[in-house]
PDB file of N, CA and C in Angstrom:
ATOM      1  N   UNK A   1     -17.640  -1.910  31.536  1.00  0.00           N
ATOM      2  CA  UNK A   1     -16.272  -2.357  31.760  1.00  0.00           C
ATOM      3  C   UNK A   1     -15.481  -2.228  30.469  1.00  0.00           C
ATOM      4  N   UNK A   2     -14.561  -1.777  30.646  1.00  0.00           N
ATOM      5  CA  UNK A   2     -13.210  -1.428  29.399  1.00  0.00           C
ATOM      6  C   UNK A   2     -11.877  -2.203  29.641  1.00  0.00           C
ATOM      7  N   UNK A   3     -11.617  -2.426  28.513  1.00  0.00           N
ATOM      8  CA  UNK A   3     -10.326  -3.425  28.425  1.00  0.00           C
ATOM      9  C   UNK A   3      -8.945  -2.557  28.194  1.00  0.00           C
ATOM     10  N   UNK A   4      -8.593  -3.041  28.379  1.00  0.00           N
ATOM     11  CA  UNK A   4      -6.779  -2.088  27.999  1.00  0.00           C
ATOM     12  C   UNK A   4      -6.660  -1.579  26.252  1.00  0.00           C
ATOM     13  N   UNK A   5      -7.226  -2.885  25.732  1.00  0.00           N
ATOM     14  CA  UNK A   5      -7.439  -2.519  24.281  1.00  0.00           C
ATOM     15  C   UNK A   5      -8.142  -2.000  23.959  1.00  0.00           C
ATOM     16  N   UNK A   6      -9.021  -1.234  24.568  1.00  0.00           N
ATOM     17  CA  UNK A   6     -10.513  -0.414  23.646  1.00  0.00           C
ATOM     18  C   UNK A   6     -10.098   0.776  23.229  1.00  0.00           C
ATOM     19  N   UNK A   7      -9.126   1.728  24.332  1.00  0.00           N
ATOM     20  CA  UNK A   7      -8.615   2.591  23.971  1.00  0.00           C
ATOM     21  C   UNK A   7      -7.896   2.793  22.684  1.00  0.00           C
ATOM     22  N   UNK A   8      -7.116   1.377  21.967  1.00  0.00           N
ATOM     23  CA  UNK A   8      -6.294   1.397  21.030  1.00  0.00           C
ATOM     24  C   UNK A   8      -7.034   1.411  19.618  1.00  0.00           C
ATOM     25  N   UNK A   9      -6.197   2.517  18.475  1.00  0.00           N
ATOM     26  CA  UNK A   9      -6.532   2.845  17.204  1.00  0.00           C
ATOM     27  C   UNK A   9      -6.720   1.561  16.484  1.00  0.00           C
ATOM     28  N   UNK A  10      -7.073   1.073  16.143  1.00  0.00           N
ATOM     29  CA  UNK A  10      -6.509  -0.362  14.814  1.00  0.00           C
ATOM     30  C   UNK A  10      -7.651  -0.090  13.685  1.00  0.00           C
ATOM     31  N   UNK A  11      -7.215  -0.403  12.355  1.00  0.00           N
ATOM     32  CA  UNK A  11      -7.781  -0.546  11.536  1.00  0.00           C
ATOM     33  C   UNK A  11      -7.224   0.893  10.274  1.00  0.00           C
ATOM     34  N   UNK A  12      -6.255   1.695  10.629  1.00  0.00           N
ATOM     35  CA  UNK A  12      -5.744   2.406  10.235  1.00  0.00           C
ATOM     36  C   UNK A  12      -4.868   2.497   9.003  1.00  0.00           C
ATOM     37  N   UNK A  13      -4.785   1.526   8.339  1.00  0.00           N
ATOM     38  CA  UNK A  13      -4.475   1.484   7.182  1.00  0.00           C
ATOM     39  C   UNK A  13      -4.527   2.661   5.888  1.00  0.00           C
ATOM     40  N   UNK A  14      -3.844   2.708   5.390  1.00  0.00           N
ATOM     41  CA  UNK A  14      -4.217   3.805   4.175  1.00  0.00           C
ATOM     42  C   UNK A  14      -3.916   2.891   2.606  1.00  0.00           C
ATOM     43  N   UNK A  15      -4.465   3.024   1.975  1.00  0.00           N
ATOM     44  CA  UNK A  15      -3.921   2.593   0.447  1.00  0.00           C
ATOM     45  C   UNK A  15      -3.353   3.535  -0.502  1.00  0.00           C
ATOM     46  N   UNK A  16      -2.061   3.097  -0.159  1.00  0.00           N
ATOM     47  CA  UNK A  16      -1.060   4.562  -0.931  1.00  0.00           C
ATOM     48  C   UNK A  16      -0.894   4.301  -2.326  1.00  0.00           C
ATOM     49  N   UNK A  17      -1.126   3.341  -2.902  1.00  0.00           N
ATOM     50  CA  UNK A  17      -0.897   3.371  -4.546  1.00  0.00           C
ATOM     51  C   UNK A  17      -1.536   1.785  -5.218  1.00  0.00           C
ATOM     52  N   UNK A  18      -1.804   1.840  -6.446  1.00  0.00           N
ATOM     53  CA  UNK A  18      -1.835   0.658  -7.067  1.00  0.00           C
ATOM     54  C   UNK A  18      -0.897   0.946  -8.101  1.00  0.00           C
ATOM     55  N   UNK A  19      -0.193  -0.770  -8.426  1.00  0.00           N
ATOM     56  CA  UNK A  19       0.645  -0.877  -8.995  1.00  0.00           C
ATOM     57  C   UNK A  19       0.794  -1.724 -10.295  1.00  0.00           C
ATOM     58  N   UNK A  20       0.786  -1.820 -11.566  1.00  0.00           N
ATOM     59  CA  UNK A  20       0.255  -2.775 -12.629  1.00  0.00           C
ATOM     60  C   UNK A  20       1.710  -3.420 -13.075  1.00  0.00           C
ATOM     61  N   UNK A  21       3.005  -3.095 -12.626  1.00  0.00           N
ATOM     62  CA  UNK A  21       4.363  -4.262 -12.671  1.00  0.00           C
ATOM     63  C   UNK A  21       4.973  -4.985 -11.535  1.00  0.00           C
ATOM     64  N   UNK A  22       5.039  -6.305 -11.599  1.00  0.00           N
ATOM     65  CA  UNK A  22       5.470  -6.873 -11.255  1.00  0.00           C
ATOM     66  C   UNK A  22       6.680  -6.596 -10.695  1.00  0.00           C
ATOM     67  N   UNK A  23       7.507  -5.611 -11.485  1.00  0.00           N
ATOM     68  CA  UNK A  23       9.203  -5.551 -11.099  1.00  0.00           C
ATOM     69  C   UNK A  23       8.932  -4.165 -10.436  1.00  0.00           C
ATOM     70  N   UNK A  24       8.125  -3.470 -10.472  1.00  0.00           N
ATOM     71  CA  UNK A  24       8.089  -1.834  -9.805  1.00  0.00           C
ATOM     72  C   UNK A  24       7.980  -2.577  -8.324  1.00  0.00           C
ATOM     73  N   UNK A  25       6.682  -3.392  -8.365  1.00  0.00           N
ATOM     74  CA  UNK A  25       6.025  -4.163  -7.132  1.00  0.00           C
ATOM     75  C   UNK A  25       7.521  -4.172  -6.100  1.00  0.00           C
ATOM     76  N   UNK A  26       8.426  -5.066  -6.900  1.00  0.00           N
ATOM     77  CA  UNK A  26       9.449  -6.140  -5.970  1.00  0.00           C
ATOM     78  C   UNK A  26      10.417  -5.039  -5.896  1.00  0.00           C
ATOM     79  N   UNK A  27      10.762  -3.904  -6.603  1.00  0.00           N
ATOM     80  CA  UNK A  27      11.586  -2.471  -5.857  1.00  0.00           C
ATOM     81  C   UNK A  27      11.151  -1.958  -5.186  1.00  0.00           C
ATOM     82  N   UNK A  28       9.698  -1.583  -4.763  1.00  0.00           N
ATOM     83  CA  UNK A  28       9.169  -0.711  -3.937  1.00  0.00           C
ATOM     84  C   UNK A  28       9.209  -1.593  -2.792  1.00  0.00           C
ATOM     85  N   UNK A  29       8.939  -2.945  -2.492  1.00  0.00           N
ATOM     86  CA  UNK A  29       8.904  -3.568  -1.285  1.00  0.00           C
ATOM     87  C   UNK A  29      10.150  -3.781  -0.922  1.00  0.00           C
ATOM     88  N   UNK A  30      11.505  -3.403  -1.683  1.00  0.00           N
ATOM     89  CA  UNK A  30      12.235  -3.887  -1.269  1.00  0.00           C
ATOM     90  C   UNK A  30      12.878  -2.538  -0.423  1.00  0.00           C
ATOM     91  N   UNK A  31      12.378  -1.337  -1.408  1.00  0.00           N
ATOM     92  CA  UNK A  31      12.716  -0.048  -0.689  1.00  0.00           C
ATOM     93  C   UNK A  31      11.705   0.333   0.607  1.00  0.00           C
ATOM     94  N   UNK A  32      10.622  -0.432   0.753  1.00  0.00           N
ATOM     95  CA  UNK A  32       9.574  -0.305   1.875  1.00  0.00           C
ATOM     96  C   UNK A  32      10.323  -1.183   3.522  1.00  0.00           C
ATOM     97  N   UNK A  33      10.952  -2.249   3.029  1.00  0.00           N
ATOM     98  CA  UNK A  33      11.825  -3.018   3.982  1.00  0.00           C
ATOM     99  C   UNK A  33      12.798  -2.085   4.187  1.00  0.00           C
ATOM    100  N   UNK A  34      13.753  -1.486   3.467  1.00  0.00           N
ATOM    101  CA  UNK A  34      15.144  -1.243   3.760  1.00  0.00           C
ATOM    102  C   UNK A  34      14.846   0.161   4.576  1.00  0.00           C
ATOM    103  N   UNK A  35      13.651   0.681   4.181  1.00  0.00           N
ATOM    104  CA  UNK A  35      13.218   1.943   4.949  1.00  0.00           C
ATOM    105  C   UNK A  35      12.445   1.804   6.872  1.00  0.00           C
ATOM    106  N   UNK A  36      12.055   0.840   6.956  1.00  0.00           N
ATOM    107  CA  UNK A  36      11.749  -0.049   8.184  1.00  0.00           C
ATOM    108  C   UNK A  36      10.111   0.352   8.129  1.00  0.00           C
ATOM    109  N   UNK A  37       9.561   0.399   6.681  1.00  0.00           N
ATOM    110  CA  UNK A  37       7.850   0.687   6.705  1.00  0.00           C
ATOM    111  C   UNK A  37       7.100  -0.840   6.630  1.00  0.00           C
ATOM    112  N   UNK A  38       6.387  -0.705   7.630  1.00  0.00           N
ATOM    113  CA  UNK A  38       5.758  -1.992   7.384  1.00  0.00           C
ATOM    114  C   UNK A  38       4.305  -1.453   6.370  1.00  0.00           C
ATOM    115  N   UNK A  39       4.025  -2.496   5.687  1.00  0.00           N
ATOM    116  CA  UNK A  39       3.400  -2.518   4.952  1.00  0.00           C
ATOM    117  C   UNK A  39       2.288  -3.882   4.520  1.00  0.00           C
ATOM    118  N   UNK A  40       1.677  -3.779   3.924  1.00  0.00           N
ATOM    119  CA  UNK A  40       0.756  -5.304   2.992  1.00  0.00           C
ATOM    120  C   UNK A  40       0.241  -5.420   1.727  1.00  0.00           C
ATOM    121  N   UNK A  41       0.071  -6.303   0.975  1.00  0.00           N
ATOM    122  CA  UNK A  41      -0.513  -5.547  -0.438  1.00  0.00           C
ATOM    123  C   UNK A  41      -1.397  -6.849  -0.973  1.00  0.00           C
ATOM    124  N   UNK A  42      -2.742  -6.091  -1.160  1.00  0.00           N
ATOM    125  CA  UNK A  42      -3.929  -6.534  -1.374  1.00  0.00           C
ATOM    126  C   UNK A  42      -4.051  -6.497  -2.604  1.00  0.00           C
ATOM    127  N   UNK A  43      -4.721  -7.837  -3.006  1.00  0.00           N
ATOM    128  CA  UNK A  43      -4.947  -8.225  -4.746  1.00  0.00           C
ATOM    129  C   UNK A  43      -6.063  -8.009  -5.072  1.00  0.00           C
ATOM    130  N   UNK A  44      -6.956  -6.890  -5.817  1.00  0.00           N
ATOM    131  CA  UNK A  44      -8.175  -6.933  -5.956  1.00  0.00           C
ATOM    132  C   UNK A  44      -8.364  -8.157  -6.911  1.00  0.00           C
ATOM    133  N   UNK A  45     -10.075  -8.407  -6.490  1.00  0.00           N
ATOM    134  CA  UNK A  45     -10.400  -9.283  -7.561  1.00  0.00           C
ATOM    135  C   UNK A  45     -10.442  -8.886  -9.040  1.00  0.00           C
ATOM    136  N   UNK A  46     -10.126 -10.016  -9.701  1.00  0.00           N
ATOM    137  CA  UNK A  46     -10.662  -9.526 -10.839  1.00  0.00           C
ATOM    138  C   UNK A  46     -11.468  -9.669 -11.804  1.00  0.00           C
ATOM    139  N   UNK A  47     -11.963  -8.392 -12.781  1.00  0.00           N
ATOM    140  CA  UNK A  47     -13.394  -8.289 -13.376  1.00  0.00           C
ATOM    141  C   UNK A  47     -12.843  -8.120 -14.809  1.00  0.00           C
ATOM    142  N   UNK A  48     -14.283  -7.698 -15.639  1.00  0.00           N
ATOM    143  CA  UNK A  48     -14.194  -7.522 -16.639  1.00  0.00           C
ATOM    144  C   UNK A  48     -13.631  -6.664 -17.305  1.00  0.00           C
ATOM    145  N   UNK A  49     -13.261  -5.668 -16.083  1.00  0.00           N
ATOM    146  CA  UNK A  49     -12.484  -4.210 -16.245  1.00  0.00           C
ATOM    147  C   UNK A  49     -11.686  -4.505 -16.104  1.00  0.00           C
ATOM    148  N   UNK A  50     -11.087  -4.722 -14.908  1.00  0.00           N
ATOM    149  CA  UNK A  50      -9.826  -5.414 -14.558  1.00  0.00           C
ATOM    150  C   UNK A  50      -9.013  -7.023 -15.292  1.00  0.00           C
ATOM    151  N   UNK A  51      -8.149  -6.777 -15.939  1.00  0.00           N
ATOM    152  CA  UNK A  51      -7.995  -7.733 -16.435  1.00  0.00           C
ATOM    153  C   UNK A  51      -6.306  -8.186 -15.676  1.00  0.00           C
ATOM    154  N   UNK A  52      -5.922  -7.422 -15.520  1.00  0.00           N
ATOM    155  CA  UNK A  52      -4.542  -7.150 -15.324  1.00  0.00           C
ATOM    156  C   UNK A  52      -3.852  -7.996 -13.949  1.00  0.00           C
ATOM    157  N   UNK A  53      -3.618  -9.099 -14.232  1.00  0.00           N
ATOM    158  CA  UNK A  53      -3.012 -10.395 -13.072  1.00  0.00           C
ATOM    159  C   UNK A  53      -2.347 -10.088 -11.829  1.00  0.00           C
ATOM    160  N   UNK A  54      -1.463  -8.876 -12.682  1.00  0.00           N
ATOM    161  CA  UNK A  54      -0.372  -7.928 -11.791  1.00  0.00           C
ATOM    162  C   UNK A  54      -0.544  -7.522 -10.939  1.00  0.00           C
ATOM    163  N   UNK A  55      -1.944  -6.183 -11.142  1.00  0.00           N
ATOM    164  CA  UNK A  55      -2.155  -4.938 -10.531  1.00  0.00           C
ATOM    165  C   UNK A  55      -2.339  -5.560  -9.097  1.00  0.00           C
ATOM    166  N   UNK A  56      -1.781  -4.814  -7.919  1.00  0.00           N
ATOM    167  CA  UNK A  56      -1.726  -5.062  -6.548  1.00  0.00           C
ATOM    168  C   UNK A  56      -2.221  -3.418  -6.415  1.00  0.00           C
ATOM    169  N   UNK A  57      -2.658  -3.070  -4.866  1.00  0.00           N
ATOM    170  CA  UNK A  57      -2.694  -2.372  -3.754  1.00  0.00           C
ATOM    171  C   UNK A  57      -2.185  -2.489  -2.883  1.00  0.00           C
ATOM    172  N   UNK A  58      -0.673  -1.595  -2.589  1.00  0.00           N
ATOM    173  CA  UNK A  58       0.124  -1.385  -1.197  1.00  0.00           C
ATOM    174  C   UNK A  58      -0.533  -0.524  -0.227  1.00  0.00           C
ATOM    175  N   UNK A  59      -0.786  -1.175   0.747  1.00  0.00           N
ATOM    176  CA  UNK A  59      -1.405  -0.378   2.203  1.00  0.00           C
ATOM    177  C   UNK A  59       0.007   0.058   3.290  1.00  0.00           C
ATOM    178  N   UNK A  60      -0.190   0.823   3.781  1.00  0.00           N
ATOM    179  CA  UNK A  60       0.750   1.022   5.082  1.00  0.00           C
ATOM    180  C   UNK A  60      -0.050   1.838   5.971  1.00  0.00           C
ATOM    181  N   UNK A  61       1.041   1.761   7.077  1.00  0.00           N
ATOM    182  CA  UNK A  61       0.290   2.657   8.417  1.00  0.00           C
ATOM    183  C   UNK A  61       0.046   3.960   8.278  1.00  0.00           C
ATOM    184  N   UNK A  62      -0.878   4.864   8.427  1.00  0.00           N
ATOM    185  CA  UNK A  62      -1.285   6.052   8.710  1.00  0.00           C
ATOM    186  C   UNK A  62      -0.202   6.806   8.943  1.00  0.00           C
ATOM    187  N   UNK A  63       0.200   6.572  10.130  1.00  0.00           N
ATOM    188  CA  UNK A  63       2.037   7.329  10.275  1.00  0.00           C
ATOM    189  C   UNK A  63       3.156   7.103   9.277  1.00  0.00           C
ATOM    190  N   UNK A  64       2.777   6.186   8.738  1.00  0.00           N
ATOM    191  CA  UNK A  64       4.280   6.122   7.892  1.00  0.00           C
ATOM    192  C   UNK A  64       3.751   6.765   6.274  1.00  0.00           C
ATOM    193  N   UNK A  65       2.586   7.327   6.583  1.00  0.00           N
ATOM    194  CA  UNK A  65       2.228   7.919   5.139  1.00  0.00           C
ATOM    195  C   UNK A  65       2.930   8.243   3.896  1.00  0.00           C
ATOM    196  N   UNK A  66       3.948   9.691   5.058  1.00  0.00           N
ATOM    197  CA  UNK A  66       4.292  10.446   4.313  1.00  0.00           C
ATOM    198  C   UNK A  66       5.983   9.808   3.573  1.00  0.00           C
ATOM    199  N   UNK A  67       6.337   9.112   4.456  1.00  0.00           N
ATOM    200  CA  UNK A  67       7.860   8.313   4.223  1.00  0.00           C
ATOM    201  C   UNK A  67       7.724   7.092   3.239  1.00  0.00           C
ATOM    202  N   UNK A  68       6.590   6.829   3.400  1.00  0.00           N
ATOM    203  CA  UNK A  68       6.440   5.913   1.819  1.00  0.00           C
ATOM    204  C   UNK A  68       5.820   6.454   0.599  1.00  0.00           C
ATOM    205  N   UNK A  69       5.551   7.537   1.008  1.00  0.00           N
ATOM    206  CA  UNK A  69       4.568   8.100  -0.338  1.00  0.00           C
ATOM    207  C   UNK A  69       6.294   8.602  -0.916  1.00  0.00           C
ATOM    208  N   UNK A  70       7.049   9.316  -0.449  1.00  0.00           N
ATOM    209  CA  UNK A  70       8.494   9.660  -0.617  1.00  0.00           C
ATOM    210  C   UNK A  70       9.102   8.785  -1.245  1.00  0.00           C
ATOM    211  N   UNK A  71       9.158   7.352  -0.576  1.00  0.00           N
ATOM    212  CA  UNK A  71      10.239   6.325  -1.103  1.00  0.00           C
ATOM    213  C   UNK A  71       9.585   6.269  -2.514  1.00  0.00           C
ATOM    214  N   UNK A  72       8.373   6.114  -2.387  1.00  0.00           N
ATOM    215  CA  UNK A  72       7.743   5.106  -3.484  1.00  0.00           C
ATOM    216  C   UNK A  72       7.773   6.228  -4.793  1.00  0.00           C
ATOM    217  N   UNK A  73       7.416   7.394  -4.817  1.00  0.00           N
ATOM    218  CA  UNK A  73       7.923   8.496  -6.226  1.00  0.00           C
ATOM    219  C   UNK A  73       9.245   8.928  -5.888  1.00  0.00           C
ATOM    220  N   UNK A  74      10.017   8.629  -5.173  1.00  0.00           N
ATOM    221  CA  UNK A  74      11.433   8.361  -5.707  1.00  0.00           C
ATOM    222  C   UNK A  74      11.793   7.318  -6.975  1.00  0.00           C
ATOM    223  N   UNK A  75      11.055   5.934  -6.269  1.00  0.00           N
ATOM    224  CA  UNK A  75      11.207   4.919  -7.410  1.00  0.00           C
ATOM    225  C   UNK A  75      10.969   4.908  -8.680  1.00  0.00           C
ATOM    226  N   UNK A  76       9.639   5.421  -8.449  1.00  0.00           N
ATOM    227  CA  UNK A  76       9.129   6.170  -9.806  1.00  0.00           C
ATOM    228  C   UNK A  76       9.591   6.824 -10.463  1.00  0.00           C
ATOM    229  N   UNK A  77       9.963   8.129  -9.965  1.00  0.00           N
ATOM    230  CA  UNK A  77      11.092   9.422 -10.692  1.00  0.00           C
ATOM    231  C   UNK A  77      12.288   8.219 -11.650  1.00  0.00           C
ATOM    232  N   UNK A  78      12.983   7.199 -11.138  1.00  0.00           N
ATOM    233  CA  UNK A  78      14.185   6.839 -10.904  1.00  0.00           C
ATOM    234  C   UNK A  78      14.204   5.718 -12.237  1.00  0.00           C
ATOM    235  N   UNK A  79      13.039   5.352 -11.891  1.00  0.00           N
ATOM    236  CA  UNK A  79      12.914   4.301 -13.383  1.00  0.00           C
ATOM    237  C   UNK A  79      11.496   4.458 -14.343  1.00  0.00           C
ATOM    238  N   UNK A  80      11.032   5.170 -14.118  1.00  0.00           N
ATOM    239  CA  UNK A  80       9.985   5.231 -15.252  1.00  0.00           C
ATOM    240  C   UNK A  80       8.527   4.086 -14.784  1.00  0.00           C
ATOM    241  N   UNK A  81       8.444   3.849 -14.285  1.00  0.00           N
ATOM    242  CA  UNK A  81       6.881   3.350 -13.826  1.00  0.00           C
ATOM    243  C   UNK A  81       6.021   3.784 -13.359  1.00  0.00           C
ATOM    244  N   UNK A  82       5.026   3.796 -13.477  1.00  0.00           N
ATOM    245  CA  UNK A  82       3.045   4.104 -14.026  1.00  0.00           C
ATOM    246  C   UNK A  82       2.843   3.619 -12.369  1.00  0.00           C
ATOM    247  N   UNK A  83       2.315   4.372 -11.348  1.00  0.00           N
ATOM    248  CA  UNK A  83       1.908   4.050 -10.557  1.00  0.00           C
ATOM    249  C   UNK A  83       0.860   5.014 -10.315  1.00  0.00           C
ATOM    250  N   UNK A  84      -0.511   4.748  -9.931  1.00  0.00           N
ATOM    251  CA  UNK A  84      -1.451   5.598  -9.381  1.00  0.00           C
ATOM    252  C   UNK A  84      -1.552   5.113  -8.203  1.00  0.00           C
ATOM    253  N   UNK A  85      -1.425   6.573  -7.179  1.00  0.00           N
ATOM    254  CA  UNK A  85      -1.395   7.299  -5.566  1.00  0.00           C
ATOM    255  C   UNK A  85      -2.905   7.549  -5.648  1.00  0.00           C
ATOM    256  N   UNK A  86      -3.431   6.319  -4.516  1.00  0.00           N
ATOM    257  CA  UNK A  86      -4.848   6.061  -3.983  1.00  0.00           C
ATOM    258  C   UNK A  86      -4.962   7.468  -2.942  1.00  0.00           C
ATOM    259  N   UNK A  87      -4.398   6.875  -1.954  1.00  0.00           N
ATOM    260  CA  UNK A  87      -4.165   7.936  -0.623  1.00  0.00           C
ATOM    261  C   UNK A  87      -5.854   7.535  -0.144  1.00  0.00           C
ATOM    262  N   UNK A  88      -6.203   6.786   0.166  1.00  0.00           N
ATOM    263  CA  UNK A  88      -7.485   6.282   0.735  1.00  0.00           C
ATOM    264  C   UNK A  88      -7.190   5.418   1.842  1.00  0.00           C
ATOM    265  N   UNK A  89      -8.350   5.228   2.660  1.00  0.00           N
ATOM    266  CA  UNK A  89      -8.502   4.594   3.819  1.00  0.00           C
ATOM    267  C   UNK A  89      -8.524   3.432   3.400  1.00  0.00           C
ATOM    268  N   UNK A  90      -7.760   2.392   3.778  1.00  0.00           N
ATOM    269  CA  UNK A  90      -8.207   0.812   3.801  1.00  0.00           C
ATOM    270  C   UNK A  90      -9.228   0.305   3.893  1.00  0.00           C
ATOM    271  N   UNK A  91     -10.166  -0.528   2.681  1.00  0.00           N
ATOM    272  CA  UNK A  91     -11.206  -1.103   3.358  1.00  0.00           C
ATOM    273  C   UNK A  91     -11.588  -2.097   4.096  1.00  0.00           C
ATOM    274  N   UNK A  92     -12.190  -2.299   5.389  1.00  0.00           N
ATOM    275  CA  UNK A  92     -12.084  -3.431   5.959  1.00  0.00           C
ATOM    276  C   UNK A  92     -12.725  -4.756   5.453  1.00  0.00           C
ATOM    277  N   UNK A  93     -12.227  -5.573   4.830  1.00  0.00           N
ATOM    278  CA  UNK A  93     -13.705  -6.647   4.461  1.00  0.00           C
ATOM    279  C   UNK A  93     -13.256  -7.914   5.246  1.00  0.00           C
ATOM    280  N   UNK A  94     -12.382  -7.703   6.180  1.00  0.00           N
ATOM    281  CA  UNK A  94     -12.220  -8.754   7.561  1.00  0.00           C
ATOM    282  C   UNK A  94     -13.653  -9.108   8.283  1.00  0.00           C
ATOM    283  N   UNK A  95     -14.189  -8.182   8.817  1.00  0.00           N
ATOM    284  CA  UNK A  95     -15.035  -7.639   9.756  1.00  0.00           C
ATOM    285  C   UNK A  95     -16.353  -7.949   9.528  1.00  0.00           C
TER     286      UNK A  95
END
């Protein structure tokens, strides 16, 4: 027996960039809203490597890949901030 939902994709996430400012962070989400991308952004823990309070991971939907990978090195181009483009699958650690 199958449910209406089995058919459906979920878990599709991509991780389009990590980000180490605070103020890049709060332009890009603000250009991620005004663009209608939904999005989330995951705080890795942090280690001995990682020291950095800041650094986040913005995820978005699979479909909206390519329209935020756009917005977001626009921002970049526009003011000068250090962002490294993951382009990886979300990991699930819900589950």
């Amino acid at each position: 027996m199958q449910t209406v939902y089995t058919s459906l994709k979920v878990n599709n996430e991509i991780e389009i960039c990590e980000i180490d400012s605070e103020e890049c962070r709060k332009l890009i989400e603000k250009a991620l809203l005004k663009n209608r991308i939904s999005y989330y952004i995951r705080w890795p823990k942090r280690s001995i490597f990682r020291r950095n309070k800041e650094a986040c991971i913005i995820c978005v939907n699979e479909t909206a890949k390519e329209t935020a990978e756009d917005t977001i090195r626009n921002i970049c181009s526009e003011s000068n901030f250090r962002v490294k483009f993951l382009m990886k699958k979300a990991s699930v650690s819900y589950l």
